[in-house]
Structure formats: structure tokens, C-alpha cells
Protein backbone atom coordinates (compact mmCIF):
# COMPACT_ATOMS: atom_id res chain seq x y z
CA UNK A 1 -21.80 10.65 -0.53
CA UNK A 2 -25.13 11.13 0.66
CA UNK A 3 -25.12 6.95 2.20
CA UNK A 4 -22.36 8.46 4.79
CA UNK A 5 -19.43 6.77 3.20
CA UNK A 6 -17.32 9.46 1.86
CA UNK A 7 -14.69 10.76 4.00
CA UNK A 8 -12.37 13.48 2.62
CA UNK A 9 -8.37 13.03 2.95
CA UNK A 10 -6.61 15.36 4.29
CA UNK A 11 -6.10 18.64 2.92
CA UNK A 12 -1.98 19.05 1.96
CA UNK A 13 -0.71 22.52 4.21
CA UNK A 14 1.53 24.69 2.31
CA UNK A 15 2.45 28.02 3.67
CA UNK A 16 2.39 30.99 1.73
CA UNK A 17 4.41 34.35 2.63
CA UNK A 18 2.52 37.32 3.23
CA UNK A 19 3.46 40.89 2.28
CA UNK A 20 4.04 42.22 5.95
CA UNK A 21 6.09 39.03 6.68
CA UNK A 22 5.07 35.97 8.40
CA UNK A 23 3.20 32.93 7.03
CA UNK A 24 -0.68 31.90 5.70
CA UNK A 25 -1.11 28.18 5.83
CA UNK A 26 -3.30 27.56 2.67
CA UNK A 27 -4.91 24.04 2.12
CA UNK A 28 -4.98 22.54 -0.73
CA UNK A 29 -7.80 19.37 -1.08
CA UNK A 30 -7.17 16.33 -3.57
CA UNK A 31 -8.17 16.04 -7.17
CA UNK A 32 -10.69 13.11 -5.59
CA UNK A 33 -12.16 16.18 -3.27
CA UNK A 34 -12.22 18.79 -5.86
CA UNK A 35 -14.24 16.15 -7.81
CA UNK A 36 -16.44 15.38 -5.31
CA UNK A 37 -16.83 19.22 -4.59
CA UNK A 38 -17.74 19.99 -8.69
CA UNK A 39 -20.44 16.85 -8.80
CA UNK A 40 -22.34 18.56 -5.66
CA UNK A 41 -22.11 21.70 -7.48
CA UNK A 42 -23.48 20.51 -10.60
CA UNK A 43 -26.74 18.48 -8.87
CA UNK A 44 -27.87 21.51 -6.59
């Protein structure tokens, strides 16, 4: 990560209904991304 080769994918949209109507587009990352996220957490 840190040599600038890591790119993340993109992040899969879904759209979640809100109480007062309308929509929330959420994004969800991918497992490699959530992995990536928890091995930064863990080092700093």
C-alpha cells in the first residue's frame, strides 16, 4: 500500500429507503478493501 500500488475497486451502490420516503445510496467496499482497511488499523 504504502509503494503506491493499491488502488481500491469500486464501492457496490445500494440504496436504502429512508423513513420520510426517498432513497440513501449506501456503499458498500469489497472484502479485499475491508481487509486492507483492518491491516491499517491494526499497524497504527
Amino acid at each position: 500500500m504504502s509503494s503506491g500500488s493499491y488502488f481500491p475497486a469500486p464501492v457496490k451502490a445500494v440504496a436504502i429507503p429512508k423513513k420520510s420516503g426517498g432513497e440513501r445510496i449506501l456503499g458498500i467496499p469489497t472484502v479485499e478493501d475491508r481487509i486492507a482497511q483492518m491491516v491499517v488499523k491494526m499497524e497504527f
